[in-house]
PDB file of N, CA and C in Angstrom:
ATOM      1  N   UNK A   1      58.911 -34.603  44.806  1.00  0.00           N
ATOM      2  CA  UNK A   1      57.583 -34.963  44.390  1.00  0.00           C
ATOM      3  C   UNK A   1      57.662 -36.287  43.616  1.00  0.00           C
ATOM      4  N   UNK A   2      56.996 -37.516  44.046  1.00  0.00           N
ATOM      5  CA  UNK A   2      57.067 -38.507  42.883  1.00  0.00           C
ATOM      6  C   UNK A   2      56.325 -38.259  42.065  1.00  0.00           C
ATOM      7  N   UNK A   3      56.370 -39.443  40.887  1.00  0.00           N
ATOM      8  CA  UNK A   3      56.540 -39.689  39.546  1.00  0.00           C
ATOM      9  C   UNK A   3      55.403 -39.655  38.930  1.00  0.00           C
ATOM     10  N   UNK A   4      54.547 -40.347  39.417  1.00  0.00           N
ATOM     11  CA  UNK A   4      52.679 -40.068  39.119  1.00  0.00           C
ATOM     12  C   UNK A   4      51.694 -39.745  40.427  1.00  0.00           C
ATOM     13  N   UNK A   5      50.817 -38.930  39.314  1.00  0.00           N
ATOM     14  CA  UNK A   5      49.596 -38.195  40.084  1.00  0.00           C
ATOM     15  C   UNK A   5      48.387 -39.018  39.847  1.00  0.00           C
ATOM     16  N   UNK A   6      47.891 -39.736  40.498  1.00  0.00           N
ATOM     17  CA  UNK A   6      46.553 -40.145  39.933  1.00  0.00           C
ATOM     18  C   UNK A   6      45.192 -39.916  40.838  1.00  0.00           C
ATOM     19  N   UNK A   7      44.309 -39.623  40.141  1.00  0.00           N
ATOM     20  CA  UNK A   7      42.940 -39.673  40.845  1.00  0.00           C
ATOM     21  C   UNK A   7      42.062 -40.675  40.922  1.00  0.00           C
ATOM     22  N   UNK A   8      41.748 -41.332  41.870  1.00  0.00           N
ATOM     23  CA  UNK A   8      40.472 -42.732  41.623  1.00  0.00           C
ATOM     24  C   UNK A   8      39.568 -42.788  42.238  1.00  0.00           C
ATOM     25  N   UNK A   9      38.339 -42.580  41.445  1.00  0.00           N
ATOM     26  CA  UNK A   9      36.931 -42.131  42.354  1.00  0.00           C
ATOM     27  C   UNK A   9      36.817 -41.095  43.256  1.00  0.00           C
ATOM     28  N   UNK A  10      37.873 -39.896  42.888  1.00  0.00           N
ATOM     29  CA  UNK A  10      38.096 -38.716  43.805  1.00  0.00           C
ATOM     30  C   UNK A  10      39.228 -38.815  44.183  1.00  0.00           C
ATOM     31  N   UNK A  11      39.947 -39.650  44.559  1.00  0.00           N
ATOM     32  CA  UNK A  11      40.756 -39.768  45.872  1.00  0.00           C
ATOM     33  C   UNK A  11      42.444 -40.010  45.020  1.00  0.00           C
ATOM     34  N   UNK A  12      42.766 -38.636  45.241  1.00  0.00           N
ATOM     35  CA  UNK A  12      44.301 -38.247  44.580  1.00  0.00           C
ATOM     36  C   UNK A  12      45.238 -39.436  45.606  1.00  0.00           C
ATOM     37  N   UNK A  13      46.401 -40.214  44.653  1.00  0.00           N
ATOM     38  CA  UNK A  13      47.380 -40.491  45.315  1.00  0.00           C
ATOM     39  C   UNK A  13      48.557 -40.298  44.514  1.00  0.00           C
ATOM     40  N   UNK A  14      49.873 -40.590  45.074  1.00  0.00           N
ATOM     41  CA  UNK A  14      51.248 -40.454  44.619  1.00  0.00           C
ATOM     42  C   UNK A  14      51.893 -41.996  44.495  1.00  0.00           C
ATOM     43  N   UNK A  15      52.264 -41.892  43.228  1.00  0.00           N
ATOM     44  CA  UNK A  15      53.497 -43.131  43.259  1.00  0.00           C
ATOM     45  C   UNK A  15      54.639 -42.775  43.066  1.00  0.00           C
ATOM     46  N   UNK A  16      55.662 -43.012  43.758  1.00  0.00           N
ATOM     47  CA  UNK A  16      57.137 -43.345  43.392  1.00  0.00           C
ATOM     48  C   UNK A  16      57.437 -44.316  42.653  1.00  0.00           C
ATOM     49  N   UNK A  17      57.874 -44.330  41.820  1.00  0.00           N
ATOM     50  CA  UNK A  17      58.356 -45.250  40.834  1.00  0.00           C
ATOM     51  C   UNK A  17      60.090 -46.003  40.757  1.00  0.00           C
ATOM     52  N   UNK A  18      60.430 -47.301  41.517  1.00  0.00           N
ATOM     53  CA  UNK A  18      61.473 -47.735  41.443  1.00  0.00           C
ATOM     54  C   UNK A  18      61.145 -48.957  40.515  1.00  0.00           C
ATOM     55  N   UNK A  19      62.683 -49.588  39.875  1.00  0.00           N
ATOM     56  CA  UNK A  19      63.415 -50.612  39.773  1.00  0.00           C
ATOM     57  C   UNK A  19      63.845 -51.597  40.602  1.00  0.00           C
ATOM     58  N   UNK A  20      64.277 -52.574  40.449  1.00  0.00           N
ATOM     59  CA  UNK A  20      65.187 -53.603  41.463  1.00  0.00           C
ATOM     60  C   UNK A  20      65.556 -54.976  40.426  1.00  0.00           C
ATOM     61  N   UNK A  21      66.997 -54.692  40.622  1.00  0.00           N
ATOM     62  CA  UNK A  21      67.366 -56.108  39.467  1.00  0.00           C
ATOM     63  C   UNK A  21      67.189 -57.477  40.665  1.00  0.00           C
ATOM     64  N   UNK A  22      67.077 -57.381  41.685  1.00  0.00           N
ATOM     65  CA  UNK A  22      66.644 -58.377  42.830  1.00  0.00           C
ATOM     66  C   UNK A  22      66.528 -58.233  44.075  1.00  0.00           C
ATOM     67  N   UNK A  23      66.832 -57.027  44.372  1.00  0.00           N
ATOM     68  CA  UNK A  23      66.485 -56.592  46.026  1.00  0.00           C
ATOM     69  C   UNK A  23      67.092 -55.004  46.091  1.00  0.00           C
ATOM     70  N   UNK A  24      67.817 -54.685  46.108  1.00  0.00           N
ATOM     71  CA  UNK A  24      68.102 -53.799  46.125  1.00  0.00           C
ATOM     72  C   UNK A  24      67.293 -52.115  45.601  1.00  0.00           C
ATOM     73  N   UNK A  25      67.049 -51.510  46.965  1.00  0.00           N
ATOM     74  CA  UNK A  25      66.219 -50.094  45.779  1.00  0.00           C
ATOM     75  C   UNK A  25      66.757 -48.833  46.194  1.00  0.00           C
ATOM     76  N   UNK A  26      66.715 -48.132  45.155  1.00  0.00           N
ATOM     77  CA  UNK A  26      67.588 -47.070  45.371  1.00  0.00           C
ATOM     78  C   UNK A  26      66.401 -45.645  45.307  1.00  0.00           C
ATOM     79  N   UNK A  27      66.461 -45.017  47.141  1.00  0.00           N
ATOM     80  CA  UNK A  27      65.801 -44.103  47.439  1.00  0.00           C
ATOM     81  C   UNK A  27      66.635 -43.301  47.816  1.00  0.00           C
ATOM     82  N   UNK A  28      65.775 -41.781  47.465  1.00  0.00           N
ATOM     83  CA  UNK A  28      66.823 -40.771  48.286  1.00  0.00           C
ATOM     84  C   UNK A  28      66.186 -39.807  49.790  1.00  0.00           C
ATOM     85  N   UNK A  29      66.856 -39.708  50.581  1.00  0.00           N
ATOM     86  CA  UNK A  29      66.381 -38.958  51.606  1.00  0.00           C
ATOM     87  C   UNK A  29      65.193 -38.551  51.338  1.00  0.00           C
ATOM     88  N   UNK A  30      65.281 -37.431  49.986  1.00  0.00           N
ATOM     89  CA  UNK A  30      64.161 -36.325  49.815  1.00  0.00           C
ATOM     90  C   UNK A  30      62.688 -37.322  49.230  1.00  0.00           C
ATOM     91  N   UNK A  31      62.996 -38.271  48.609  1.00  0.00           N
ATOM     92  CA  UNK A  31      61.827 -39.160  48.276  1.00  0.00           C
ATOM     93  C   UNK A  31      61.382 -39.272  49.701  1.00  0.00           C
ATOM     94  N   UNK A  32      61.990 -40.039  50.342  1.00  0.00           N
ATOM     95  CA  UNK A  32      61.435 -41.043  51.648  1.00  0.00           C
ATOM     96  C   UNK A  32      61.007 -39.903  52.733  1.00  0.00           C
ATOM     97  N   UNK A  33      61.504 -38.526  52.854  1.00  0.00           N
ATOM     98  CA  UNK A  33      60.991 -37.546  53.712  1.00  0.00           C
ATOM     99  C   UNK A  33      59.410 -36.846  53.241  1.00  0.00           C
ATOM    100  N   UNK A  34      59.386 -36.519  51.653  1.00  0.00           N
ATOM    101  CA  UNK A  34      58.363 -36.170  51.000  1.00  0.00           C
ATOM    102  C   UNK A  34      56.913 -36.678  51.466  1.00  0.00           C
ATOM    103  N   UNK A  35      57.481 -38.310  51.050  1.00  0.00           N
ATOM    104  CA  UNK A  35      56.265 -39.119  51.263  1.00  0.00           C
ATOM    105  C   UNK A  35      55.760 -39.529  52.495  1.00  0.00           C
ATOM    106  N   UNK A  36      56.883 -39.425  53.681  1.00  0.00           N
ATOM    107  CA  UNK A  36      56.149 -39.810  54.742  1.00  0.00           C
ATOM    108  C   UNK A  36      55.544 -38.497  54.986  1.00  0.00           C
ATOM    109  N   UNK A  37      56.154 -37.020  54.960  1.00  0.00           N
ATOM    110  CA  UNK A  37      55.135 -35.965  55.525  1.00  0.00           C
ATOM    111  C   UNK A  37      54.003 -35.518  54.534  1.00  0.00           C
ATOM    112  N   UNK A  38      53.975 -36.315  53.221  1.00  0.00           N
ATOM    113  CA  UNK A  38      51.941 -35.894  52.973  1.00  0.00           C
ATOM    114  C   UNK A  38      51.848 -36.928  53.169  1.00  0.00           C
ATOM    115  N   UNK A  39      52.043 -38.704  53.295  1.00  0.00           N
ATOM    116  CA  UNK A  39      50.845 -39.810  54.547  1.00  0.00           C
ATOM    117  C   UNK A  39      50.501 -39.239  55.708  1.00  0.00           C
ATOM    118  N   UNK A  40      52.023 -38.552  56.646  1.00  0.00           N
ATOM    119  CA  UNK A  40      51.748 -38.011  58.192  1.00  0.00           C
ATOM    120  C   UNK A  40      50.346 -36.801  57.940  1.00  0.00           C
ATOM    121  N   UNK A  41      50.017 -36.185  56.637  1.00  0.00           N
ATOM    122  CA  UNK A  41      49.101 -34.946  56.490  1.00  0.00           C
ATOM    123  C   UNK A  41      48.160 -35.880  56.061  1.00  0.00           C
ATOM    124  N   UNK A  42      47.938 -37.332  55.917  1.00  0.00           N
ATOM    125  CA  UNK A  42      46.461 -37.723  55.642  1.00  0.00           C
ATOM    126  C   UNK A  42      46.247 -38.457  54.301  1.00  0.00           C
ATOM    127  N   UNK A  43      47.302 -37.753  53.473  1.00  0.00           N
ATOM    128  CA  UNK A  43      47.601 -38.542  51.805  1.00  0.00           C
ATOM    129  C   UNK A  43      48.382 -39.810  51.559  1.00  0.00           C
ATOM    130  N   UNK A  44      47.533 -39.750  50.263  1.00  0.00           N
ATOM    131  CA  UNK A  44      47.836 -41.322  49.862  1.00  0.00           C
ATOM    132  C   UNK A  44      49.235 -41.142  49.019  1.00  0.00           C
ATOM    133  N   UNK A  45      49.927 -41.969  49.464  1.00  0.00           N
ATOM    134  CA  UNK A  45      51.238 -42.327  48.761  1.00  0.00           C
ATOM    135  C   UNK A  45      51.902 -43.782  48.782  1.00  0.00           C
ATOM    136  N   UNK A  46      52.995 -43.538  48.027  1.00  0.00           N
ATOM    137  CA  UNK A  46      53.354 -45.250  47.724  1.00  0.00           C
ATOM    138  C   UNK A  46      54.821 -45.114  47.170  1.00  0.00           C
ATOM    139  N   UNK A  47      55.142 -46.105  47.543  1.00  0.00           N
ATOM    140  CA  UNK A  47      57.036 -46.808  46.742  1.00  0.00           C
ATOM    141  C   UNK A  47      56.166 -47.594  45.653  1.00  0.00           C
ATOM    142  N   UNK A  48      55.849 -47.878  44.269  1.00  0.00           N
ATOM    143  CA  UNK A  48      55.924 -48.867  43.505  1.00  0.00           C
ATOM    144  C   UNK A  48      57.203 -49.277  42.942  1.00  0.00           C
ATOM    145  N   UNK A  49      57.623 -50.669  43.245  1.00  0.00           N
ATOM    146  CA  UNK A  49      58.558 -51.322  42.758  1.00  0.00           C
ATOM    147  C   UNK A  49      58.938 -52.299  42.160  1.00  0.00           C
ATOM    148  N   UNK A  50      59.133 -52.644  40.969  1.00  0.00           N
ATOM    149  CA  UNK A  50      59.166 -53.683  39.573  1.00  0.00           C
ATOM    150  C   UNK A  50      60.729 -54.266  39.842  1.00  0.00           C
ATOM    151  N   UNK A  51      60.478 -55.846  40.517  1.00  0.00           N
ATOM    152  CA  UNK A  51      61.756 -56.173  40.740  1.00  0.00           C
ATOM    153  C   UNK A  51      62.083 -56.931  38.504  1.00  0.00           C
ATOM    154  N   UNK A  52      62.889 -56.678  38.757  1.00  0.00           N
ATOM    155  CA  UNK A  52      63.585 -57.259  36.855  1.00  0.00           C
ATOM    156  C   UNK A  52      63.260 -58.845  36.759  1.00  0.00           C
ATOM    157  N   UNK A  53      64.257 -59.528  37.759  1.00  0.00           N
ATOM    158  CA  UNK A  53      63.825 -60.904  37.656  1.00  0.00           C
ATOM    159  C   UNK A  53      62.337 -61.823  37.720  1.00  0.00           C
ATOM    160  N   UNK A  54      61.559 -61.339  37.430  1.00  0.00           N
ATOM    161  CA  UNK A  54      60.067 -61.956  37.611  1.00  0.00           C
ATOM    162  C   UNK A  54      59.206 -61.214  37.078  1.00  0.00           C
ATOM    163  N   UNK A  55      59.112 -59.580  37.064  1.00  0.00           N
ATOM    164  CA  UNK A  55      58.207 -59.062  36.765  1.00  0.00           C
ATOM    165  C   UNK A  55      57.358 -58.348  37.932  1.00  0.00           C
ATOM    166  N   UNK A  56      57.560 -58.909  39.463  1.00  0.00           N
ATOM    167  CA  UNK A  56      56.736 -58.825  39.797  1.00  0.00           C
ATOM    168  C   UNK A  56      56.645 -57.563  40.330  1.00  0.00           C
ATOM    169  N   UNK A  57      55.524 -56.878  40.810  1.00  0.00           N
ATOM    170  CA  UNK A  57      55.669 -55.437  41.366  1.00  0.00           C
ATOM    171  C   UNK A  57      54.905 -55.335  42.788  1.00  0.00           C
ATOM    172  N   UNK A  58      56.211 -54.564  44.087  1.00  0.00           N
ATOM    173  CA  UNK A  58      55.798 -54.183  45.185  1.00  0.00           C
ATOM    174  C   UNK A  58      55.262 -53.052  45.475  1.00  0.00           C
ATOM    175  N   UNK A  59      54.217 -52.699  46.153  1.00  0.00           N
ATOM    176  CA  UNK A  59      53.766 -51.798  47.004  1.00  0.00           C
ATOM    177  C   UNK A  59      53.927 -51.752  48.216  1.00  0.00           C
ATOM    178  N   UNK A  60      54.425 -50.179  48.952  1.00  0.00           N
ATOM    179  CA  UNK A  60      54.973 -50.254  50.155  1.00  0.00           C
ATOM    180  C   UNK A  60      54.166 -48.678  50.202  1.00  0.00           C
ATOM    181  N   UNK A  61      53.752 -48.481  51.654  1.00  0.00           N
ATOM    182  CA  UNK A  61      52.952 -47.507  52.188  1.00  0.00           C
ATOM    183  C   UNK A  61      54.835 -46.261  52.560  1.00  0.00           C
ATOM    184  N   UNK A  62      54.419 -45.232  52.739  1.00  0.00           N
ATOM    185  CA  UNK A  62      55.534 -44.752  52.794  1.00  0.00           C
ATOM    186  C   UNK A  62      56.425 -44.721  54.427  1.00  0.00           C
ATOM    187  N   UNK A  63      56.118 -45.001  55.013  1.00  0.00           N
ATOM    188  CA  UNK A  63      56.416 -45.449  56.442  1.00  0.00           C
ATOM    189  C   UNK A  63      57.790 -46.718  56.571  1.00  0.00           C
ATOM    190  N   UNK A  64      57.258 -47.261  55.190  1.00  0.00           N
ATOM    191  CA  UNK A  64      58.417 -48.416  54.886  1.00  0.00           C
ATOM    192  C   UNK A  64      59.672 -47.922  53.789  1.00  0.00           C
ATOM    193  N   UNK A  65      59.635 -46.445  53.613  1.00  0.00           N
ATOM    194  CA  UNK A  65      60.891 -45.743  52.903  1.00  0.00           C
ATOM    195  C   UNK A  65      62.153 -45.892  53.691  1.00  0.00           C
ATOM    196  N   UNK A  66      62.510 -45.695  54.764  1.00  0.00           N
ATOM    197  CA  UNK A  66      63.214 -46.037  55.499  1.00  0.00           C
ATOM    198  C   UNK A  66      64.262 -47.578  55.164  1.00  0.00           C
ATOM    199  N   UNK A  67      63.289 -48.732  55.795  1.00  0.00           N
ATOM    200  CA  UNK A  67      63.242 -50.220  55.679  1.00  0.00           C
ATOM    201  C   UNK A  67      63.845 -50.213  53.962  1.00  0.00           C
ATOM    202  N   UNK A  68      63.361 -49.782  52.941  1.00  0.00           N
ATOM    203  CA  UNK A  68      63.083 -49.885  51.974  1.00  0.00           C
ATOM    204  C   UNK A  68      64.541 -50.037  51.511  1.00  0.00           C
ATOM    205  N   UNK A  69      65.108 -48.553  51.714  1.00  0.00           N
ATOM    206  CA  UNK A  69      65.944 -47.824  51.157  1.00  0.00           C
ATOM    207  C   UNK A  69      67.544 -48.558  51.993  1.00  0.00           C
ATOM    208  N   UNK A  70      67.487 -48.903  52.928  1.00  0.00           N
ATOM    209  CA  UNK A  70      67.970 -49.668  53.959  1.00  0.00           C
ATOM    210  C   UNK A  70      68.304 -50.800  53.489  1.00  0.00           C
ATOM    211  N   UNK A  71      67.176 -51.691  53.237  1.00  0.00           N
ATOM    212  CA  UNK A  71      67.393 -53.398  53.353  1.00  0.00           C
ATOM    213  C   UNK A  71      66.426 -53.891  51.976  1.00  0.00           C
ATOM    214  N   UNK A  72      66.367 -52.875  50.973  1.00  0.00           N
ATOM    215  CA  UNK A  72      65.853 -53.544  50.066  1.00  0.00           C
ATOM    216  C   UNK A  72      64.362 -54.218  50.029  1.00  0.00           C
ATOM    217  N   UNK A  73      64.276 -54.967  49.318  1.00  0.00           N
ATOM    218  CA  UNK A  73      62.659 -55.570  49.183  1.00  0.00           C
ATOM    219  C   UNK A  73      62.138 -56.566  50.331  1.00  0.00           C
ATOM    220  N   UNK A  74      63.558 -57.668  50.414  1.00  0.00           N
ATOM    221  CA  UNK A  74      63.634 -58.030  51.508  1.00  0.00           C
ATOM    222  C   UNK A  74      63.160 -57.546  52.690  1.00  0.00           C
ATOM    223  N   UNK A  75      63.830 -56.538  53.418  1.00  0.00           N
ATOM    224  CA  UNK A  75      63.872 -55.884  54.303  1.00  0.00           C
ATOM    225  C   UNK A  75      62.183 -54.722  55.146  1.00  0.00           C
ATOM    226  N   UNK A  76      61.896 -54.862  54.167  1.00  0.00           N
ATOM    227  CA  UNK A  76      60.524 -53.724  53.725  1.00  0.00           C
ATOM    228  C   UNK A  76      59.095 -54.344  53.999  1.00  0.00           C
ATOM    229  N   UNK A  77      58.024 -53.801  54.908  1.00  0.00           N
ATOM    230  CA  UNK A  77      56.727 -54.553  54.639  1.00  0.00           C
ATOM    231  C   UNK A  77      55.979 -54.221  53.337  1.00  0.00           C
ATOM    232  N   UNK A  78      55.603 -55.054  52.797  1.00  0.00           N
ATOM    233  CA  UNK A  78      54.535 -54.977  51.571  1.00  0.00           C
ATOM    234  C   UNK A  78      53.904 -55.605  50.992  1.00  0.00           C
ATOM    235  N   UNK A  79      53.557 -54.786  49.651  1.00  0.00           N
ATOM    236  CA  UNK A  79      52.442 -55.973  49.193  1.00  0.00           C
ATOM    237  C   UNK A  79      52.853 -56.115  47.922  1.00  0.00           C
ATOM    238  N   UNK A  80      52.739 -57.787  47.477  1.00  0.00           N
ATOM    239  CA  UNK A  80      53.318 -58.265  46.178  1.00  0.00           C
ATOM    240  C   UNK A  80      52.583 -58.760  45.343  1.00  0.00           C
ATOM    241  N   UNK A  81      52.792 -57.994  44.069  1.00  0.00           N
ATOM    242  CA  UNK A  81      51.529 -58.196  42.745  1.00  0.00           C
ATOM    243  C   UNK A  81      52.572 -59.105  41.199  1.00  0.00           C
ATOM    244  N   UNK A  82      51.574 -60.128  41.289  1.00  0.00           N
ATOM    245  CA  UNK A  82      52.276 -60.518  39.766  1.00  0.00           C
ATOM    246  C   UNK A  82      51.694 -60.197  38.697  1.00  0.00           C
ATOM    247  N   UNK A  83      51.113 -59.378  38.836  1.00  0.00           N
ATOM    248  CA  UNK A  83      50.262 -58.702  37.443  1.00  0.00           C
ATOM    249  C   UNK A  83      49.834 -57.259  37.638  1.00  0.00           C
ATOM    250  N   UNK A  84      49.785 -56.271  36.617  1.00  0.00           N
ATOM    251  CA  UNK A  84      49.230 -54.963  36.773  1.00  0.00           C
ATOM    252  C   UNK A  84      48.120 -54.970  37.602  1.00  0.00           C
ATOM    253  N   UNK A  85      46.434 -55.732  36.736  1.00  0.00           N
ATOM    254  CA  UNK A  85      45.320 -56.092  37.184  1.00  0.00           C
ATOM    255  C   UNK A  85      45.447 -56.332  38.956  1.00  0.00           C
ATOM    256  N   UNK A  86      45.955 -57.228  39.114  1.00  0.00           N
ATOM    257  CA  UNK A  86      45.764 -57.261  40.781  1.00  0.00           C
ATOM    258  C   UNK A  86      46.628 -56.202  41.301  1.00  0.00           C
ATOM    259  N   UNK A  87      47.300 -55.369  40.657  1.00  0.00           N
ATOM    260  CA  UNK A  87      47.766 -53.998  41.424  1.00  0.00           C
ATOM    261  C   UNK A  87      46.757 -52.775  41.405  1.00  0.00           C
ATOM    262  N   UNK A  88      46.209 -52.973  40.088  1.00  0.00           N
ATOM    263  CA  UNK A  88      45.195 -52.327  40.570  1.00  0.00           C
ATOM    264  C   UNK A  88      43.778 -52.252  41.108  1.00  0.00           C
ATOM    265  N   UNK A  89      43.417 -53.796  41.522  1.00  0.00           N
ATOM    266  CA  UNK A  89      42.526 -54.172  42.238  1.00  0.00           C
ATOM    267  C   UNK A  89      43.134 -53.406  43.603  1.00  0.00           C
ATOM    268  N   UNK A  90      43.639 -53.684  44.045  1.00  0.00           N
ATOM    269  CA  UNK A  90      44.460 -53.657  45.266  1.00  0.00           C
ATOM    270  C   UNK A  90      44.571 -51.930  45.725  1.00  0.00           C
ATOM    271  N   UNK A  91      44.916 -50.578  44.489  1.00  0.00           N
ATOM    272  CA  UNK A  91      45.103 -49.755  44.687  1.00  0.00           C
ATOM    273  C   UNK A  91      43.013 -49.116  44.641  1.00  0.00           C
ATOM    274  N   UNK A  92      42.583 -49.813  43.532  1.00  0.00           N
ATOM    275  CA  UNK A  92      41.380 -49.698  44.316  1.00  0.00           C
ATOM    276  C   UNK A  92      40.338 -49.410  45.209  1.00  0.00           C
ATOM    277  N   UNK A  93      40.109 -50.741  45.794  1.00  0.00           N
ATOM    278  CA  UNK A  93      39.920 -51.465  46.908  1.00  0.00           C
ATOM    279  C   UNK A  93      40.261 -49.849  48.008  1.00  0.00           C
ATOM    280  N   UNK A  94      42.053 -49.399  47.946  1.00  0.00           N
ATOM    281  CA  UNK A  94      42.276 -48.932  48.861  1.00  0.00           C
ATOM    282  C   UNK A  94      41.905 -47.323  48.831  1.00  0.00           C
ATOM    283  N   UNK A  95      41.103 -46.556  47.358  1.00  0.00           N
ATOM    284  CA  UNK A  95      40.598 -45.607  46.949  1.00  0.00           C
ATOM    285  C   UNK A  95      39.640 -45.302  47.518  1.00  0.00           C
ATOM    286  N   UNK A  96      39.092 -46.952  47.801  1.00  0.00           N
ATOM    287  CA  UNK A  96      37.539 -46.640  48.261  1.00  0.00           C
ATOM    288  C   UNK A  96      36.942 -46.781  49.542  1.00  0.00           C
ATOM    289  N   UNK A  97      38.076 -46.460  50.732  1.00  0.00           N
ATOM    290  CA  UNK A  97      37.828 -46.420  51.696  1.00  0.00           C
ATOM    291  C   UNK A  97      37.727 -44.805  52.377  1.00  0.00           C
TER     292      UNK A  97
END
């Protein structure tokens, strides 16, 4: 089960919560299986990841646990926030569809 539960405007999602001192992220099977079978059931889930050198923080849909866990940040499709605020514009935005 990841790390936070949140509700926004109704609509429950999951974050995983990683690190990265510059590319590298460290997932385990049971994370990356979890999350793809409640997206495959319809739920919202997520990798959030705070690389060290910059600050900045990725979002990755769970489909990219795989890629992720594999090839790092690099390696992974996503989306890149240099501030909380536009992360959570962004998680938003995607509440309210």
């Amino acid at each position: 089960m990841p790390d936070v539960h949140i509700v926004w405007d109704g609509k429950p999602f999951w974050l995983e919560l990683k690190s990265s001192k510059v590319n590298a992220v460290n997932l385990s099977p049971h994370q990356i299986a979890w999350n793809m079978a409640y997206y495959a059931r319809g739920g919202l889930s997520f990798f959030l990841v705070k690389r060290a050198v910059d600050n900045h923080l990725f979002l990755f849909d769970p489909t990219q646990g795989p890629a992720l866990a594999r090839s790092g940040l690099s390696g992974a499709e996503g989306h890149e926030f240099e501030s909380l605020a536009a992360l959570w514009d962004h998680l938003a935005a995607l509440a309210a569809r």
